[in-house]
C-alpha atoms as a PDB file:
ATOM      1  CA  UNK A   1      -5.296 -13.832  15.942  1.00  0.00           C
ATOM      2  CA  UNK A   2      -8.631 -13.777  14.482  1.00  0.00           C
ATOM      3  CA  UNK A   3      -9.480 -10.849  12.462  1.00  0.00           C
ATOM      4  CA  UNK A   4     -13.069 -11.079  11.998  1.00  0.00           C
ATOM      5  CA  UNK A   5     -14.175  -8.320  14.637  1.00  0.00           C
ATOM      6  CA  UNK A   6     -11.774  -5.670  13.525  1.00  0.00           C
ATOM      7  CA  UNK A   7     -12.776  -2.591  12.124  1.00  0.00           C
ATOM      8  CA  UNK A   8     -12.376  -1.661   8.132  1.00  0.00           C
ATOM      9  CA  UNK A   9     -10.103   1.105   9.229  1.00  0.00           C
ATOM     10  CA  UNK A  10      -8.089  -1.412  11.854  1.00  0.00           C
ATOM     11  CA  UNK A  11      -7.721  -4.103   8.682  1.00  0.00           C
ATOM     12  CA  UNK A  12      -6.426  -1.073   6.607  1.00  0.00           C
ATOM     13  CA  UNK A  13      -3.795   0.017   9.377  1.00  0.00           C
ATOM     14  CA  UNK A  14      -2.943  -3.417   9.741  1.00  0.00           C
ATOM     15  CA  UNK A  15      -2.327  -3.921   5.929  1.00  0.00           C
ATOM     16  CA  UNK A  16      -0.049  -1.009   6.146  1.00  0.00           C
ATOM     17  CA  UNK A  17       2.191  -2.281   8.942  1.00  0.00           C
ATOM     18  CA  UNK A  18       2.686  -5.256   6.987  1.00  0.00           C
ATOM     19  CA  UNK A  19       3.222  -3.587   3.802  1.00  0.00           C
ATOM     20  CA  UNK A  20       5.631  -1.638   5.534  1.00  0.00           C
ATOM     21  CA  UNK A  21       7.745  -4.434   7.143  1.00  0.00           C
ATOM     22  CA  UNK A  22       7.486  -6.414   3.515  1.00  0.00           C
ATOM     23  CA  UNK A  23       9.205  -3.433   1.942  1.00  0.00           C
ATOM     24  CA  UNK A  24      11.743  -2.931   4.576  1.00  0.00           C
ATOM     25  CA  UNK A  25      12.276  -6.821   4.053  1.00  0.00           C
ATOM     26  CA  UNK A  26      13.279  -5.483   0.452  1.00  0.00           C
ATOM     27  CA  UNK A  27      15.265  -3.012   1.421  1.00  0.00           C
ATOM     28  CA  UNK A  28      13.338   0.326   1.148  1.00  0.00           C
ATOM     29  CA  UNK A  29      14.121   2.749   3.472  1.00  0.00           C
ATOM     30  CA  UNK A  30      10.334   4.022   5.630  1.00  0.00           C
ATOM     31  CA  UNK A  31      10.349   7.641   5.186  1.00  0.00           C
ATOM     32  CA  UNK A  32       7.110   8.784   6.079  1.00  0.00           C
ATOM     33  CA  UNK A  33       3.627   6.777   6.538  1.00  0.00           C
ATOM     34  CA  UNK A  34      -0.409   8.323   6.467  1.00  0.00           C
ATOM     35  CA  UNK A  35       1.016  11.980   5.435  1.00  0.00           C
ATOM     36  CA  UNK A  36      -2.447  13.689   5.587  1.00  0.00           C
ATOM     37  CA  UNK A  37      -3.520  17.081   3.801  1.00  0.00           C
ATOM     38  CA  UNK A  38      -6.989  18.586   2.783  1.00  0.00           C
ATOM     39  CA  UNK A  39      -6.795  16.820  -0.732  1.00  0.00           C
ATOM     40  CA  UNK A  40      -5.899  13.682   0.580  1.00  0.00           C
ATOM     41  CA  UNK A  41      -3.609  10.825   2.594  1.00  0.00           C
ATOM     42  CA  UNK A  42      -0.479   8.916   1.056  1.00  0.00           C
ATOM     43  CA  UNK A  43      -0.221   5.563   2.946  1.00  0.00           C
ATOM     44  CA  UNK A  44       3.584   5.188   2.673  1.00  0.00           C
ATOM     45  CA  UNK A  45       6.699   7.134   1.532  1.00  0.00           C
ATOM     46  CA  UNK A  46       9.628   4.993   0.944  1.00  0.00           C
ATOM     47  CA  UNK A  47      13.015   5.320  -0.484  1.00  0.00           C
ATOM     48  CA  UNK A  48      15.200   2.487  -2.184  1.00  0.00           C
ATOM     49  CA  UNK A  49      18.505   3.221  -4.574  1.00  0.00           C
ATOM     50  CA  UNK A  50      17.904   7.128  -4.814  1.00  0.00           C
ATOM     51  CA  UNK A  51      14.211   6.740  -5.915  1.00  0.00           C
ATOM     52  CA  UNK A  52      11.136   7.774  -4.032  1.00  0.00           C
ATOM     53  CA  UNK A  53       8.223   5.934  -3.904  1.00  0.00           C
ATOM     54  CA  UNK A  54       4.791   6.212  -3.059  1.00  0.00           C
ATOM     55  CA  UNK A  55       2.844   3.387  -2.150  1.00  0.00           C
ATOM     56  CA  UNK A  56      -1.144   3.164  -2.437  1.00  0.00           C
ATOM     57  CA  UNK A  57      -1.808   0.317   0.241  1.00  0.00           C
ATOM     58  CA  UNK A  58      -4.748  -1.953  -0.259  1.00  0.00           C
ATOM     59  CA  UNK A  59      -5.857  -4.464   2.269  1.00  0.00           C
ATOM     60  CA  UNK A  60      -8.824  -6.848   1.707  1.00  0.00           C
ATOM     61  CA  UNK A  61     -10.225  -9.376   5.163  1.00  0.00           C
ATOM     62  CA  UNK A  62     -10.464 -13.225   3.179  1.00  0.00           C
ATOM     63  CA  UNK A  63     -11.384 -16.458   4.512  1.00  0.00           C
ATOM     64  CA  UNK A  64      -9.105 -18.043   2.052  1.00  0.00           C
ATOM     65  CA  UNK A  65      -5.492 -16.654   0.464  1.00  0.00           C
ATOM     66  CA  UNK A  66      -5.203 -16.587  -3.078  1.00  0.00           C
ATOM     67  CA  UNK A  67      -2.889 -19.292  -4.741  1.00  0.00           C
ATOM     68  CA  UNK A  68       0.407 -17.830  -5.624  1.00  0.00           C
ATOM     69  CA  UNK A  69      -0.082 -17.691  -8.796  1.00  0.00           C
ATOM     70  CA  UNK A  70      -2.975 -14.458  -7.964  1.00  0.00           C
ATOM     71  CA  UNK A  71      -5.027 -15.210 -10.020  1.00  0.00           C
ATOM     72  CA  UNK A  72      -7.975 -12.328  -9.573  1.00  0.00           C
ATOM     73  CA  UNK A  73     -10.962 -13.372  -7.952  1.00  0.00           C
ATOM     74  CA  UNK A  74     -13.540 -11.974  -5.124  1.00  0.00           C
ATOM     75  CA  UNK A  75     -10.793 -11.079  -3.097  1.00  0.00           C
ATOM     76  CA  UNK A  76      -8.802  -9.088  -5.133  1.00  0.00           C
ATOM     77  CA  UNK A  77      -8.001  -5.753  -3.414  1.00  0.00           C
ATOM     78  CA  UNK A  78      -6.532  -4.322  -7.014  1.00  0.00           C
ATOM     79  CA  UNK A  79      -9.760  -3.443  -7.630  1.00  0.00           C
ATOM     80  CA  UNK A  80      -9.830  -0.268  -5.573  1.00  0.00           C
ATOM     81  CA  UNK A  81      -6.699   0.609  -7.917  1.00  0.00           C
ATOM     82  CA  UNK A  82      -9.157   2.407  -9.571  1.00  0.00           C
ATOM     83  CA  UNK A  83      -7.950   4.953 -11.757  1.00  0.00           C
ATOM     84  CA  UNK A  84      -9.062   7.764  -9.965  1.00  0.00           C
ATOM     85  CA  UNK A  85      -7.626   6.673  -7.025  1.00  0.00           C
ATOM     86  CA  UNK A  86      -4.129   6.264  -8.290  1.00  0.00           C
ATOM     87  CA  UNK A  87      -4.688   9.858 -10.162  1.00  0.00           C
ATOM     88  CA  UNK A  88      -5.306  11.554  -6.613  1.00  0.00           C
ATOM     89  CA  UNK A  89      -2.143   9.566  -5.388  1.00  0.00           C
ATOM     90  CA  UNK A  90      -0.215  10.639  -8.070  1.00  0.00           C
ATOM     91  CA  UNK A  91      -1.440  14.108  -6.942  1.00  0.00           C
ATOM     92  CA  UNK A  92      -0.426  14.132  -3.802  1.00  0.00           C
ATOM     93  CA  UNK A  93       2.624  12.732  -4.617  1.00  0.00           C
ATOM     94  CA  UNK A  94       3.418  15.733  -6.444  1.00  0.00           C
ATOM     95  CA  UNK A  95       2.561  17.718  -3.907  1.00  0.00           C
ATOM     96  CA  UNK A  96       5.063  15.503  -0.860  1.00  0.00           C
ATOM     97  CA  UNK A  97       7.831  15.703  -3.643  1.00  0.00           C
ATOM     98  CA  UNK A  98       7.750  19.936  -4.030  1.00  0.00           C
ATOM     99  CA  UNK A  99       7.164  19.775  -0.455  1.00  0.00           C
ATOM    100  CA  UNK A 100       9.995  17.881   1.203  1.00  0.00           C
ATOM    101  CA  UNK A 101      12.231  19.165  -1.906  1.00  0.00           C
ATOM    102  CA  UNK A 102      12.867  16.079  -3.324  1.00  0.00           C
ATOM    103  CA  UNK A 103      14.979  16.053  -6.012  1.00  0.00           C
ATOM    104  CA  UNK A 104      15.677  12.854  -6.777  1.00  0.00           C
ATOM    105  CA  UNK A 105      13.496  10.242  -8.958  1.00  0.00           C
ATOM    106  CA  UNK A 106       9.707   9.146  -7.965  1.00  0.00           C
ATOM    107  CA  UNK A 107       7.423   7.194  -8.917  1.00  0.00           C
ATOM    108  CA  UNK A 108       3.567   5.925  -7.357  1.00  0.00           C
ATOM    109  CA  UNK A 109       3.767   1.892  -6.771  1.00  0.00           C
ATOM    110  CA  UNK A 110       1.006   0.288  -4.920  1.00  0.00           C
ATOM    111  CA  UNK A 111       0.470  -2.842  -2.501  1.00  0.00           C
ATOM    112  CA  UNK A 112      -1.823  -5.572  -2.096  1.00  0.00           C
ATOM    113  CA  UNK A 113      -2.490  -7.234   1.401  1.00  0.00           C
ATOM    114  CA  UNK A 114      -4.549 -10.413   1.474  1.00  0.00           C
ATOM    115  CA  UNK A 115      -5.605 -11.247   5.306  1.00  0.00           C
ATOM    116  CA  UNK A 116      -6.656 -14.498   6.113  1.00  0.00           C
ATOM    117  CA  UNK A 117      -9.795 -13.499   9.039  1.00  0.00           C
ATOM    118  CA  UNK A 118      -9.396 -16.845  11.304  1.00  0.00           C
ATOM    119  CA  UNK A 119      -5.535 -15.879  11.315  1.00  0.00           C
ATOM    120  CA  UNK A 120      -4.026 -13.090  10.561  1.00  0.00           C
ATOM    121  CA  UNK A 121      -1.685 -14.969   7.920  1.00  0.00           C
ATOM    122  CA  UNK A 122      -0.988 -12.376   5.541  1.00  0.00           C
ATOM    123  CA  UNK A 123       0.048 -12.779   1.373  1.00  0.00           C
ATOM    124  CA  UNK A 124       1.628  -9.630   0.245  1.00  0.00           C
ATOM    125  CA  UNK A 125       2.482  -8.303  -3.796  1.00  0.00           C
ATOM    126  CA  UNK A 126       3.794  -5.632  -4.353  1.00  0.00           C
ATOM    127  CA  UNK A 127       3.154  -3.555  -7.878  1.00  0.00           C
ATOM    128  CA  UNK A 128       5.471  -1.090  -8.447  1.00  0.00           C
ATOM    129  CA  UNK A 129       4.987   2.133 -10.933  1.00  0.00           C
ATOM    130  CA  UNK A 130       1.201   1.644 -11.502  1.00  0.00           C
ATOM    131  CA  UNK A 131       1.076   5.166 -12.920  1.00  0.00           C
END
C-alpha cells in the first residue's frame, strides 16, 4: 500500500489505528479514541492493570524506518512532543478523568508511528508517562 498520496490527517488516523492495535497487542484495554471538546482532542483512552492512560499519538510519513536502536533523526515524530502539547493533553486528561468519574490511577503516555510511504510497514514505540 503506498502511502504517498494520503492526506496529513489520513497518515494521522492511520497512526492511530496502529497505535491502537500495538497497545491492544500489550494488553491495554481501548476505552475511548479522538474524544473531542472545545479545548481540545485526546487520541486514545486506554486502560491496563487498573491505570488509565492517555495516549498523545504521533505519526510521521518516511521513506526509510529508523534502525531499532531510534536513534533521532529527520524523522523523528517526538518532536511534536512539544511541551505545550503534552501540557494541553495533560489538560484534557483531567478533564476525561472528572468526567467519566474515574477513580482509579492515570497517567499521559504518548506514541510514536514511523510509516514507511512505498509500504505502509509501520515501526511503533511506545513512551509511557511523558508528563
Amino acid at each position: 500500500m503506498d502511502l504517498s498520496n494520503k492526506s496529513r490527517k489520513e497518515i494521522g488516523a492511520l497512526g492511530e489505528r496502529i497505535a491502537a492495535e500495538y497497545l491492544r497487542r500489550h494488553e491495554f484495554r481501548l476505552l475511548d479514541r479522538n474524544v473531542a471538546r472545545k479545548i481540545g482532542e485526546l487520541d486514545l483512552v486506554v486502560e491496563k492493570g487498573g491505570t488509565l492512560h492517555i495516549v498523545e499519538v504521533k505519526t510521521v510519513l518516511t521513506d526509510n524506518l529508523p534502525d531499532e536502536k531510534y536513534e533521532r533523526d529527520e524523522y523523528d515524530p517526538s518532536l511534536n512532543l512539544h511541551e505545550a502539547k503534552v501540557r494541553k493533553v495533560a489538560r484534557m486528561g483531567e478533564w476525561y478523568v472528572l468526567e467519566k468519574r474515574w477513580g482509579g490511577e492515570w497517567q499521559v503516555d504518548g506514541c510514536l508511528v514511523w510509516l514507511r510511504r512505498r509500504d505502509g510497514m509501520a515501526l511503533v514505540r511506545y513512551l509511557p508517562q511523558i508528563v
